[in-house]
N, C-alpha and C. Protein backbone atom coordinates (compact mmCIF):
# COMPACT_ATOMS: atom_id res chain seq x y z
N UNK A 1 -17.21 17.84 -12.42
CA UNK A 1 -16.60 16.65 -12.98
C UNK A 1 -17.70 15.69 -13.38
N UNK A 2 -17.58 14.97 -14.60
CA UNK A 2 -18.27 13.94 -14.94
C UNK A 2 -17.92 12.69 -15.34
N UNK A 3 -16.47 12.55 -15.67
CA UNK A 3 -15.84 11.59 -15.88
C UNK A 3 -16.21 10.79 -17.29
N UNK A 4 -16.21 11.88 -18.29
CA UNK A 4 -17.33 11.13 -19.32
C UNK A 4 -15.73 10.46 -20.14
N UNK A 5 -16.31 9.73 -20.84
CA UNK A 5 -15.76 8.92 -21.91
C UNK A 5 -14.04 8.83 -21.40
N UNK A 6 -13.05 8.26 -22.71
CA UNK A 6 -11.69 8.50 -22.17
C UNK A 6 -10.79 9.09 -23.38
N UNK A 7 -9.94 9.54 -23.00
CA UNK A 7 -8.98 10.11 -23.74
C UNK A 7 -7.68 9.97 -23.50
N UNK A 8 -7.09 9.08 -22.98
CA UNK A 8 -5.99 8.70 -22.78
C UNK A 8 -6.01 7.54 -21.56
N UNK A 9 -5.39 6.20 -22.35
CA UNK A 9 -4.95 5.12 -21.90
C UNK A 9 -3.89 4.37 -21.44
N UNK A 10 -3.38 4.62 -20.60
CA UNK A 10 -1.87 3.92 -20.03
C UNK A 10 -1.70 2.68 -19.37
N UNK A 11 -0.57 1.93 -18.90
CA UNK A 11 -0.44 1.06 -17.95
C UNK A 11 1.09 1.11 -17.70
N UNK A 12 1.38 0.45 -16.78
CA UNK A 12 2.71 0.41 -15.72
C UNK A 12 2.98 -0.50 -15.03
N UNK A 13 4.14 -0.87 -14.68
CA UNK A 13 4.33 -2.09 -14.05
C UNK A 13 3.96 -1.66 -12.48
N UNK A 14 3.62 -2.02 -11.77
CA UNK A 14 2.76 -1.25 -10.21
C UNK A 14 3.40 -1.32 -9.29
N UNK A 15 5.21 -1.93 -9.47
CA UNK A 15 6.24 -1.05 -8.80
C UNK A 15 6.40 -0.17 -8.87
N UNK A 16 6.10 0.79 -10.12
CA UNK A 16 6.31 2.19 -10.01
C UNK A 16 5.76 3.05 -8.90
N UNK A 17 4.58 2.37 -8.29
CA UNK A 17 3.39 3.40 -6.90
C UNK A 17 4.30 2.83 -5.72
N UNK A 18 5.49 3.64 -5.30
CA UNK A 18 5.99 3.53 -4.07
C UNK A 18 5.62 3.46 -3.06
N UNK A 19 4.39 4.64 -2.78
CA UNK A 19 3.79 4.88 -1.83
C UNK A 19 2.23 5.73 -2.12
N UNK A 20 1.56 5.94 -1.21
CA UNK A 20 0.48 6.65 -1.34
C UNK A 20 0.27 7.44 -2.40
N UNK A 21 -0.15 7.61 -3.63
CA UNK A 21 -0.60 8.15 -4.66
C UNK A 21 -0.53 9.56 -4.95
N UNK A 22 0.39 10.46 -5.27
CA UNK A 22 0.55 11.71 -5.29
C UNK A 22 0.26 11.94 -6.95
N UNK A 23 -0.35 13.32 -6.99
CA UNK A 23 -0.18 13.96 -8.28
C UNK A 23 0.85 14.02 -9.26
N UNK A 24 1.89 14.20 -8.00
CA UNK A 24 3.49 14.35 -8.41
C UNK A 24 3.80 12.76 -8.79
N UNK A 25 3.57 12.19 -8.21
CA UNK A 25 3.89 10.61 -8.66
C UNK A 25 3.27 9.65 -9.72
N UNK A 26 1.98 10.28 -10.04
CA UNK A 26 1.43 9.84 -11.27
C UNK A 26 2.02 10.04 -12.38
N UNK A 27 2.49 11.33 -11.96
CA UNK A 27 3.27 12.58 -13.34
C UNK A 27 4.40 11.95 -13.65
N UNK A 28 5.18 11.29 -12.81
CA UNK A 28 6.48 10.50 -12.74
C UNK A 28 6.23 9.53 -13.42
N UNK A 29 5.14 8.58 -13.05
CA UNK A 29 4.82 7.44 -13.85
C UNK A 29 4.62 7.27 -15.04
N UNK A 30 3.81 8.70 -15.30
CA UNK A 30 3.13 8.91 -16.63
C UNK A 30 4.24 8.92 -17.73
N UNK A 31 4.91 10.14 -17.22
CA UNK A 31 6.36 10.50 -17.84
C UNK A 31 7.47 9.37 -18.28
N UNK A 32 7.11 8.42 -17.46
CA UNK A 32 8.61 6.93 -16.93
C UNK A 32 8.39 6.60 -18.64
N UNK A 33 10.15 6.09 -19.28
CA UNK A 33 10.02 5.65 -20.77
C UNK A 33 9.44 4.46 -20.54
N UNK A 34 9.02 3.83 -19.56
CA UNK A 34 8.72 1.99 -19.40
C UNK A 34 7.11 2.33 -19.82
N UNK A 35 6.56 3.25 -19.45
CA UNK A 35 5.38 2.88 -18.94
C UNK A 35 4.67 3.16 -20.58
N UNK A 36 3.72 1.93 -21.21
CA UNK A 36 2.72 2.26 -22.09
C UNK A 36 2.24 2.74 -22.04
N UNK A 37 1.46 2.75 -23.49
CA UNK A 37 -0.04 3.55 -23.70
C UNK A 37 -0.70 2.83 -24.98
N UNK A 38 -2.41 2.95 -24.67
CA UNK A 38 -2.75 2.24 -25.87
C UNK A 38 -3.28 3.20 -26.37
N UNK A 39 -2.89 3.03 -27.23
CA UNK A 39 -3.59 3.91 -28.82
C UNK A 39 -4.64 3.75 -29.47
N UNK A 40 -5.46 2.73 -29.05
CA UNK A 40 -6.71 2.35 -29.81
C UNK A 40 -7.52 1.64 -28.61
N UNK A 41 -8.47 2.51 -28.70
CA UNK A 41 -9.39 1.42 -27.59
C UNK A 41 -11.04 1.92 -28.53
N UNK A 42 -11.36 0.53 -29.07
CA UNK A 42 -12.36 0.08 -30.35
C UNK A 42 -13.66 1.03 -29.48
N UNK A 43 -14.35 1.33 -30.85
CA UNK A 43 -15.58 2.63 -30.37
C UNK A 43 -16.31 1.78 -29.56
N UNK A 44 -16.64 2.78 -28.34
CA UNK A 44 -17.86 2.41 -27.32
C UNK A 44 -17.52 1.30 -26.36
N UNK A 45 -16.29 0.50 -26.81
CA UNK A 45 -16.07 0.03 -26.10
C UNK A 45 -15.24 0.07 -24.31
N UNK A 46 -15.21 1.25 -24.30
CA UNK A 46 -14.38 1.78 -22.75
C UNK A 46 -15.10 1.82 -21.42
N UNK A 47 -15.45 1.51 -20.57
CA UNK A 47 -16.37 1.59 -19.57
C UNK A 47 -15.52 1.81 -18.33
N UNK A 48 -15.87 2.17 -17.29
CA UNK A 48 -15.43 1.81 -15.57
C UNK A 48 -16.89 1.62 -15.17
N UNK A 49 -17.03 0.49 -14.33
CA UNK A 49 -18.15 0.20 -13.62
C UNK A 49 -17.51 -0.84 -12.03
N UNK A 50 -18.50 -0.38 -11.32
CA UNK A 50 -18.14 -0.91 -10.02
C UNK A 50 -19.46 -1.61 -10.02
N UNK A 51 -19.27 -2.97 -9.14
CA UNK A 51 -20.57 -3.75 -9.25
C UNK A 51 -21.08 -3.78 -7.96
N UNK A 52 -22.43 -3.64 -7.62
CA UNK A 52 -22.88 -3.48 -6.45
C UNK A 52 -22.43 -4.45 -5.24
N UNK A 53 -22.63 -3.78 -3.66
CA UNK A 53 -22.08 -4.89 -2.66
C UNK A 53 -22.91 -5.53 -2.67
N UNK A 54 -22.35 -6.91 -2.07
CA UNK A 54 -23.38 -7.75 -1.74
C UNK A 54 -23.28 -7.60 0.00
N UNK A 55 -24.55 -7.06 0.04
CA UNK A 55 -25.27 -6.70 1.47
C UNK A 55 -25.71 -7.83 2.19
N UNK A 56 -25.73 -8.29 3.90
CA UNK A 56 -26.28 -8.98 4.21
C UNK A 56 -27.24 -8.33 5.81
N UNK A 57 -28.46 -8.49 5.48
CA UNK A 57 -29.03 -8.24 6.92
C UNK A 57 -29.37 -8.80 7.88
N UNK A 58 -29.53 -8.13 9.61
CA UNK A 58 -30.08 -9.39 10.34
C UNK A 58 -31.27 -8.57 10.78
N UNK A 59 -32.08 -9.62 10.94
CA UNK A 59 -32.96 -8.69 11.78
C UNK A 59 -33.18 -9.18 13.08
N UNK A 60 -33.72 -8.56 13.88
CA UNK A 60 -34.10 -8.61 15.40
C UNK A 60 -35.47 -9.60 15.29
N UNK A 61 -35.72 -10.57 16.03
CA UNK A 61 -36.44 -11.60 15.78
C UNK A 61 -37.58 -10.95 16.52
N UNK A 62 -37.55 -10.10 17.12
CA UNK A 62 -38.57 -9.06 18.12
C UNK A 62 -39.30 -8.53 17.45
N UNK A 63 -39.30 -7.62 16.70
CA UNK A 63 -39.60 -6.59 15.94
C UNK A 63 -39.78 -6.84 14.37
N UNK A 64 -39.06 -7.55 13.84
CA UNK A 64 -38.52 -8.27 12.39
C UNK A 64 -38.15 -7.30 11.09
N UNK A 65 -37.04 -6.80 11.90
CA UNK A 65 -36.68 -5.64 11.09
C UNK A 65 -35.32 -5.14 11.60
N UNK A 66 -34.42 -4.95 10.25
CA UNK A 66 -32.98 -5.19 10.32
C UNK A 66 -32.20 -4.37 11.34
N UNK A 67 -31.44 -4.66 11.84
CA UNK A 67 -31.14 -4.14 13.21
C UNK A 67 -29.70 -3.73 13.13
N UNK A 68 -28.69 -4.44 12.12
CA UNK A 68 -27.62 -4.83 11.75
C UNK A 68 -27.31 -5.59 10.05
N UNK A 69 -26.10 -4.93 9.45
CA UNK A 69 -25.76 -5.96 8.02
C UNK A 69 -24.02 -5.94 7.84
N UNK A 70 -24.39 -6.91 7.26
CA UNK A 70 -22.42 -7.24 6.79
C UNK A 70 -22.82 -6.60 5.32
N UNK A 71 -21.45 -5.88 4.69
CA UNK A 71 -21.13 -5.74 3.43
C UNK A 71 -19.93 -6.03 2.80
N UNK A 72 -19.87 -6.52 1.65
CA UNK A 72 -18.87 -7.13 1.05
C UNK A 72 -18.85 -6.23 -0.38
N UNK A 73 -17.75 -5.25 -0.43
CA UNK A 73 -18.17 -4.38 -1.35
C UNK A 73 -18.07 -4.88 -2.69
N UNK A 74 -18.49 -4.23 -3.92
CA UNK A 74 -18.20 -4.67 -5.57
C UNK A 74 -17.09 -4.30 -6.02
N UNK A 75 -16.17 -5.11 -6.91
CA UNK A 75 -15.18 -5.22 -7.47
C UNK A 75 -15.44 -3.90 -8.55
N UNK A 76 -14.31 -3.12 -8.57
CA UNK A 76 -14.30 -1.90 -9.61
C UNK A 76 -13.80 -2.12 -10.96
N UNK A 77 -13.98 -2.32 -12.11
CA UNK A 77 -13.24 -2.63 -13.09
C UNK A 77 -12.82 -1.23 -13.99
N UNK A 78 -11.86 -1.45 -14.82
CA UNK A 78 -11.78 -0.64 -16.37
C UNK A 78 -11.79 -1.60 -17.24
N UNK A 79 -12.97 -1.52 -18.43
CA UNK A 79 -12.91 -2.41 -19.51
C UNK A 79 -12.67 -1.84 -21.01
N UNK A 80 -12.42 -2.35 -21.43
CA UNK A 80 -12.01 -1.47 -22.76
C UNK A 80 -11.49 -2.91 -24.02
N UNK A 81 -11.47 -2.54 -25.31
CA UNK A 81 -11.07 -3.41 -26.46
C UNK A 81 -9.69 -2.39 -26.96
N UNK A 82 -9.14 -3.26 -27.13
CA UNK A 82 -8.15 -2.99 -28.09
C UNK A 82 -8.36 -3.55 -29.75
N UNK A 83 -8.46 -2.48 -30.18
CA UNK A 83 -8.91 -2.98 -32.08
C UNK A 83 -7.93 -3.02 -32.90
N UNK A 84 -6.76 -2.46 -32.31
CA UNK A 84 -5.12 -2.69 -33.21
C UNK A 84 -4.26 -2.09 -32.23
N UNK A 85 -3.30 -3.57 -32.65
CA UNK A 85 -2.15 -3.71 -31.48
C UNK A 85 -1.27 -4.27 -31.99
N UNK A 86 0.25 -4.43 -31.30
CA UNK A 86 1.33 -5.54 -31.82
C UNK A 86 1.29 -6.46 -30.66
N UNK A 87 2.51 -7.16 -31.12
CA UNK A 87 2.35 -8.16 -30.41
C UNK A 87 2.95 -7.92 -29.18
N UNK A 88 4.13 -7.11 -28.90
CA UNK A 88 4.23 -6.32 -27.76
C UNK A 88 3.22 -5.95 -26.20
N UNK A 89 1.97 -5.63 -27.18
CA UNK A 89 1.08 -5.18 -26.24
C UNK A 89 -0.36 -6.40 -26.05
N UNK A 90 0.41 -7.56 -26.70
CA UNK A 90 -0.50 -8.91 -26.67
C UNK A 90 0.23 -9.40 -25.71
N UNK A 91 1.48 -9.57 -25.67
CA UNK A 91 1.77 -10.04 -24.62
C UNK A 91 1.54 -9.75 -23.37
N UNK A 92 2.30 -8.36 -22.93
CA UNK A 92 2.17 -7.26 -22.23
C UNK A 92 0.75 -8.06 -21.40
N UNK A 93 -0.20 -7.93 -22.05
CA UNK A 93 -1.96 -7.38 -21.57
C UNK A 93 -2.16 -9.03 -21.31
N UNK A 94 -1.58 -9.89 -21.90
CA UNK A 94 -2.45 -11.31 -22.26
C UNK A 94 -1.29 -12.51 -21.76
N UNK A 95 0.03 -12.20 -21.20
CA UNK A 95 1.08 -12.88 -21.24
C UNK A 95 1.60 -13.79 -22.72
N UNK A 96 2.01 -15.31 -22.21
CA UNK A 96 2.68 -15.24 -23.44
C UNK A 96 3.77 -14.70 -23.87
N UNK A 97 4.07 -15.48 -25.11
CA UNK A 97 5.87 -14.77 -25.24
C UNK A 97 5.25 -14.06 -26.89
N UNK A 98 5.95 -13.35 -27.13
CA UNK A 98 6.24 -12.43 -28.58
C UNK A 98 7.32 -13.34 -29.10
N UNK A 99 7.26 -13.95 -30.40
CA UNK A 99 8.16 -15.10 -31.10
C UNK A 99 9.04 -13.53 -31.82
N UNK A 100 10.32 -13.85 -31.84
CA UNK A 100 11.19 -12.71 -32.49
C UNK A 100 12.37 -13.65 -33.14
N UNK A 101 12.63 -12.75 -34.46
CA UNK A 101 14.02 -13.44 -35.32
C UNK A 101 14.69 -12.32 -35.11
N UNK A 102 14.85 -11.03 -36.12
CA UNK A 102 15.43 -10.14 -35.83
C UNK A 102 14.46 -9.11 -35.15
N UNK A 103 13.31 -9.02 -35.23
CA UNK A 103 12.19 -8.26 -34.29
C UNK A 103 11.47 -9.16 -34.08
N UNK A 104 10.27 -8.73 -33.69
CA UNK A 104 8.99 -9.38 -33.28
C UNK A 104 8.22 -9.93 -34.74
N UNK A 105 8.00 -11.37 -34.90
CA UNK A 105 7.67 -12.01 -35.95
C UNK A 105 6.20 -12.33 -35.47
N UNK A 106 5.81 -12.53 -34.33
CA UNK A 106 4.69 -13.10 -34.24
C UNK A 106 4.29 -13.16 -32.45
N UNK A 107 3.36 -14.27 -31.97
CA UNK A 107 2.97 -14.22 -30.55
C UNK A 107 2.84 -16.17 -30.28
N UNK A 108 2.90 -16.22 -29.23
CA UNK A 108 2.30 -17.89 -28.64
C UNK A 108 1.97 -17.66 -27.35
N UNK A 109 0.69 -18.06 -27.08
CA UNK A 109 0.27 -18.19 -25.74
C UNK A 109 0.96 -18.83 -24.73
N UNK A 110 0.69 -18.53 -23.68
CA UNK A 110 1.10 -19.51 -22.63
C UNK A 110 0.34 -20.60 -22.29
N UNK A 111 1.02 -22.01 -22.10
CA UNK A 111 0.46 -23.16 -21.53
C UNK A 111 -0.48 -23.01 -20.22
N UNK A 112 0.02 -22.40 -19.52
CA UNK A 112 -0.39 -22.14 -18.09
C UNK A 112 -0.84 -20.88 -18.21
N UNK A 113 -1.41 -20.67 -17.13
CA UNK A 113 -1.98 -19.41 -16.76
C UNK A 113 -1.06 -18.84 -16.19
N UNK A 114 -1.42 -17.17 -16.27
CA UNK A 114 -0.39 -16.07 -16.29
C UNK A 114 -1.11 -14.88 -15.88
N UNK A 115 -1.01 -14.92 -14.02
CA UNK A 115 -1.72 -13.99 -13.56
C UNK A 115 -0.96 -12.44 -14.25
N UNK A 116 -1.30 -11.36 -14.57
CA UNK A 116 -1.07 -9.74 -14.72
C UNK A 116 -1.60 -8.92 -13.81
N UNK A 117 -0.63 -8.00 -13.56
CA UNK A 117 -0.57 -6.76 -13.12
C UNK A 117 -0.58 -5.91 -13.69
N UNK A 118 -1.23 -4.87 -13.69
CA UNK A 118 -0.71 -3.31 -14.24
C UNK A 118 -1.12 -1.88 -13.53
N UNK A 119 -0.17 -1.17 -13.21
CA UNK A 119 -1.08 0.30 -12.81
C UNK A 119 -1.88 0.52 -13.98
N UNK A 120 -3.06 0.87 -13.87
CA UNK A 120 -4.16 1.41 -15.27
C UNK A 120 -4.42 2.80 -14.71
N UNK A 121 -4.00 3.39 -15.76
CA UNK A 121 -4.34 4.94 -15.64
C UNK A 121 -4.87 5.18 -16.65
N UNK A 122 -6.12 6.24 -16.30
CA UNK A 122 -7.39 6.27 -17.90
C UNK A 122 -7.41 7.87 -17.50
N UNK A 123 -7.33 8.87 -18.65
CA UNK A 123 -8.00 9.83 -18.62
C UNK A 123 -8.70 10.25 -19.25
N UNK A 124 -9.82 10.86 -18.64
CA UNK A 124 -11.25 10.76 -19.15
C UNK A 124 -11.47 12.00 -19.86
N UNK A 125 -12.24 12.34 -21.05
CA UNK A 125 -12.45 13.98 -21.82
C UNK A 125 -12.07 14.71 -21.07
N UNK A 126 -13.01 14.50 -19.75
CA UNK A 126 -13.12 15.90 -19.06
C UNK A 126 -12.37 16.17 -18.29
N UNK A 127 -10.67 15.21 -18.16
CA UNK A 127 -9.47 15.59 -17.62
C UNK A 127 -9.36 15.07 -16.29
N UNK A 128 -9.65 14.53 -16.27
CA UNK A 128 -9.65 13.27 -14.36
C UNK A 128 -8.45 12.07 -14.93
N UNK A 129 -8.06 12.07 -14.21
CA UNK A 129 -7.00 10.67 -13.83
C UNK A 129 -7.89 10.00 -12.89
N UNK A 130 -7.82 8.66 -13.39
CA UNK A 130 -8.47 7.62 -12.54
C UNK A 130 -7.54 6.59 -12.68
N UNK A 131 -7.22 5.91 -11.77
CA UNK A 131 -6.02 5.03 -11.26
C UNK A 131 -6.09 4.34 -10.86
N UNK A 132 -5.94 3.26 -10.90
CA UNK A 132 -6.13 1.82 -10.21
C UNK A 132 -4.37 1.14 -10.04
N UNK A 133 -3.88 1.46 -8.80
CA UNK A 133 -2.28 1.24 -9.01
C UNK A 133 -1.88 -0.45 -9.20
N UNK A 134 -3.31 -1.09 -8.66
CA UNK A 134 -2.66 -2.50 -8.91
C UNK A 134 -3.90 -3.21 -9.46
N UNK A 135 -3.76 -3.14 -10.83
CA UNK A 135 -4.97 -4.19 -11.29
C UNK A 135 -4.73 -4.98 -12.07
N UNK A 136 -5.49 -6.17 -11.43
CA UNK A 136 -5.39 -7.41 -12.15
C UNK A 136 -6.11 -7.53 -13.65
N UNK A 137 -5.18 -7.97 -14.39
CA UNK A 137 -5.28 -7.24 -15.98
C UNK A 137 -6.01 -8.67 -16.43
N UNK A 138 -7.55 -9.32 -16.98
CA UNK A 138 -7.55 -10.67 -17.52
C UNK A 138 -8.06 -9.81 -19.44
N UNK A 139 -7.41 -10.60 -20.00
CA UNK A 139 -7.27 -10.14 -21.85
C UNK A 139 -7.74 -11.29 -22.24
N UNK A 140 -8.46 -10.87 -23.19
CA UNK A 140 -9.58 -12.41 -24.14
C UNK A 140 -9.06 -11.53 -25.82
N UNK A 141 -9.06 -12.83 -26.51
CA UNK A 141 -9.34 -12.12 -27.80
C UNK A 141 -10.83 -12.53 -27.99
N UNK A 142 -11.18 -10.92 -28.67
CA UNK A 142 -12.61 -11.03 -28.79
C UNK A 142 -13.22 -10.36 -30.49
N UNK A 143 -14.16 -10.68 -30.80
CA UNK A 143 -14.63 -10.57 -32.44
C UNK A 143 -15.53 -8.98 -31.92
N UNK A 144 -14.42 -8.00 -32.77
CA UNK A 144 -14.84 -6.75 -33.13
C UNK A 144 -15.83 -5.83 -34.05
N UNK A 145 -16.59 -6.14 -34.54
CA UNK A 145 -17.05 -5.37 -35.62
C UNK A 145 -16.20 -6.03 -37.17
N UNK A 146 -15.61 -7.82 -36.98
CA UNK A 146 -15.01 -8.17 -37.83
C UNK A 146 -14.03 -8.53 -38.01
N UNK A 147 -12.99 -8.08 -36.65
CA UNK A 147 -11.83 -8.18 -36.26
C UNK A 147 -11.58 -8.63 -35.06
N UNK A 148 -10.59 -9.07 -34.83
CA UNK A 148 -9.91 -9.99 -33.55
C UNK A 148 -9.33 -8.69 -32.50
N UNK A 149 -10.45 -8.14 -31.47
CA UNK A 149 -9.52 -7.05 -30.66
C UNK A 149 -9.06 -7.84 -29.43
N UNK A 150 -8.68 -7.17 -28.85
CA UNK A 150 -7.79 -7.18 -27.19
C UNK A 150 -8.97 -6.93 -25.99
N UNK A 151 -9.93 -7.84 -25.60
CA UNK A 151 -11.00 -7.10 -24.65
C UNK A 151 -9.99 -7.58 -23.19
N UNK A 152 -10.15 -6.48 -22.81
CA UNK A 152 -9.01 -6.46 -21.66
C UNK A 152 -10.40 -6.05 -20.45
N UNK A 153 -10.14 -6.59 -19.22
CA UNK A 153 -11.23 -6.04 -17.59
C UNK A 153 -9.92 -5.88 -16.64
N UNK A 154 -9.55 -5.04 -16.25
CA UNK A 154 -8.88 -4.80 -15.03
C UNK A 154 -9.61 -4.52 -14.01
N UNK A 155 -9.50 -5.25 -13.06
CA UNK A 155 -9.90 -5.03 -11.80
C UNK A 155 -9.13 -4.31 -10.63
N UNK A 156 -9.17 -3.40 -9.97
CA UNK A 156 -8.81 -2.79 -8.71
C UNK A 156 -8.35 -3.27 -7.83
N UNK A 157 -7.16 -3.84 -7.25
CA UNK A 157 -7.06 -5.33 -6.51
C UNK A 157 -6.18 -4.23 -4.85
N UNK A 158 -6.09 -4.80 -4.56
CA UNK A 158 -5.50 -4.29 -2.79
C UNK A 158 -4.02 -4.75 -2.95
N UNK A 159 -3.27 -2.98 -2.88
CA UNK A 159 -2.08 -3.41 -2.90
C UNK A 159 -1.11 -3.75 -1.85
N UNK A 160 -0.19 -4.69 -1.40
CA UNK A 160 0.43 -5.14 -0.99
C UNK A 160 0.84 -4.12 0.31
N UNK A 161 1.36 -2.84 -0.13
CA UNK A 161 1.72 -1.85 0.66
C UNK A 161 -0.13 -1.35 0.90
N UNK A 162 0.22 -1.11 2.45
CA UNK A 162 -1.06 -0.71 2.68
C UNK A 162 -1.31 0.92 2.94
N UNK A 163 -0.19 1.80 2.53
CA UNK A 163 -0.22 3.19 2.07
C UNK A 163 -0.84 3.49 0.95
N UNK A 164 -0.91 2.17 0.33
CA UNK A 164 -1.72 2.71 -1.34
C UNK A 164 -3.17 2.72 -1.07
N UNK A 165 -3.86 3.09 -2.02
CA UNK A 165 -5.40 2.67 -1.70
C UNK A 165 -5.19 1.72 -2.94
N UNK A 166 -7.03 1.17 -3.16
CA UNK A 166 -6.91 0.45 -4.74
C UNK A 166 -6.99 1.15 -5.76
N UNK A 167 -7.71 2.50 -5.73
CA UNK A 167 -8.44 3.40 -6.48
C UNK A 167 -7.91 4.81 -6.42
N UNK A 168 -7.83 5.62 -7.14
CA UNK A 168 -7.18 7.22 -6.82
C UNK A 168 -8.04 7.75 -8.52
N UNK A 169 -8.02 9.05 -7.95
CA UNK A 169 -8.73 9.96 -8.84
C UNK A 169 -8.22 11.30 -8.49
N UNK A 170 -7.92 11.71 -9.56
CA UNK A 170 -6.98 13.39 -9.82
C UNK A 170 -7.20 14.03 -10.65
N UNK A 171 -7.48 15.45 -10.68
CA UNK A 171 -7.54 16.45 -12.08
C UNK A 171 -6.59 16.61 -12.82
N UNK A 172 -6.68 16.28 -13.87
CA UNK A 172 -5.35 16.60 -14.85
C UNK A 172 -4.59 17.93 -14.42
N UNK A 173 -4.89 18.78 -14.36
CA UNK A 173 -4.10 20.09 -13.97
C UNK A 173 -2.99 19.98 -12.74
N UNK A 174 -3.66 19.20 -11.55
CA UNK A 174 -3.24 19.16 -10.16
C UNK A 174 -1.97 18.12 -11.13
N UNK A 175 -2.16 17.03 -11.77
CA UNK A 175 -1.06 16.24 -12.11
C UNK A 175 0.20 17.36 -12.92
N UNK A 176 -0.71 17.57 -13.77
CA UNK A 176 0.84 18.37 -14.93
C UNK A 176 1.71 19.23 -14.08
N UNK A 177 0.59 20.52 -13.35
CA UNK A 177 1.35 21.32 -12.51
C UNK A 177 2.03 20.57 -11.33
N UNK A 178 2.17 19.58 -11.01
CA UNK A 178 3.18 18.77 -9.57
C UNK A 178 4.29 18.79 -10.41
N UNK A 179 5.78 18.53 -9.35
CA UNK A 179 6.84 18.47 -9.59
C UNK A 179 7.20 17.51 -8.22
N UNK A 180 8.17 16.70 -8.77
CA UNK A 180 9.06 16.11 -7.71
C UNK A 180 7.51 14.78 -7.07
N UNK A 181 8.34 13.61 -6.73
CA UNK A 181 7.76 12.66 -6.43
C UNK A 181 7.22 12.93 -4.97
């Protein structure tokens, strides 16, 4: 496994992760008519990076040399641009309401801030599911190569139920072939 690049982009509302993260339950999610997918995520722009802990040492005042350390681990993100979207998935990613007459005419931000959620599920070329069941979604519009994309950072956040983890990783195969939640 190398986890190179991505090839498929989803999200979900992160009620869908009932419990502890099954193959079979991704597949459910994946499958669910609710759950998106983005269709465009702008070249080069896709990353996962975890940022280093911040370490602390003590040392033994005897000797002067660390004896003991606290760690505070690094926040995991998925980052990625969106280079064409509706307004559906502006909202969705960025809150805000979608202005509609007989469909969707347009978008308006929100006054206030508007924390997001989303399960983010990314699969990568080489067929890994990587999962983050509850991440905090923050969306900027950002200048593309000329254009106004969607730069979206989800972060890995600790879910509520403490059967979940923050993070899960699966082979595409182990997912398709599961049945039943």
């Amino acid at each position: 496994m190398n986890a190179v690049g991505i090839k498929r982009l989803l999200y979900a509302d992160p009620s869908k992760v009932t419990g502890d993260l099954t193959p079979a339950m991704l597949k459910s999610i994946l499958e669910d008519a609710e759950t998106e997918e983005v269709t465009n995520v702008h070249q080069d722009t896709w990353s996962m990076d975890e940022s280093e802990a911040s370490v602390t040492r003590y040392n033994n005042q005897l000797t002067k040399k660390p004896y003991r350390q606290s760690a505070e681990l690094g926040e995991v993100t998925m980052n990625f641009t969106i280079g064409e979207y509706d307004f559906k998935t502006k909202k969705n990613l960025m809150g805000g309401e979608v202005i509609t007459k007989t469909g969707a005419i347009g978008w308006k931000r929100s006054r206030t801030y508007e924390e997001i959620h989303k399960c983010l599920m990314a699969l990568t070329e080489d067929d890994v599911w990587a999962v983050f069941p509850k991440g905090a979604v923050v969306t900027r519009e950002a200048e593309t190569d000329g254009a106004t994309g969607l730069a979206v950072v989800g972060t890995a956040m600790e879910p509520e139920n403490t059967a979940i983890s923050t993070e899960y990783w699966y082979y595409d195969k182990e997912v398709q072939s599961s049945s039943g939640i």
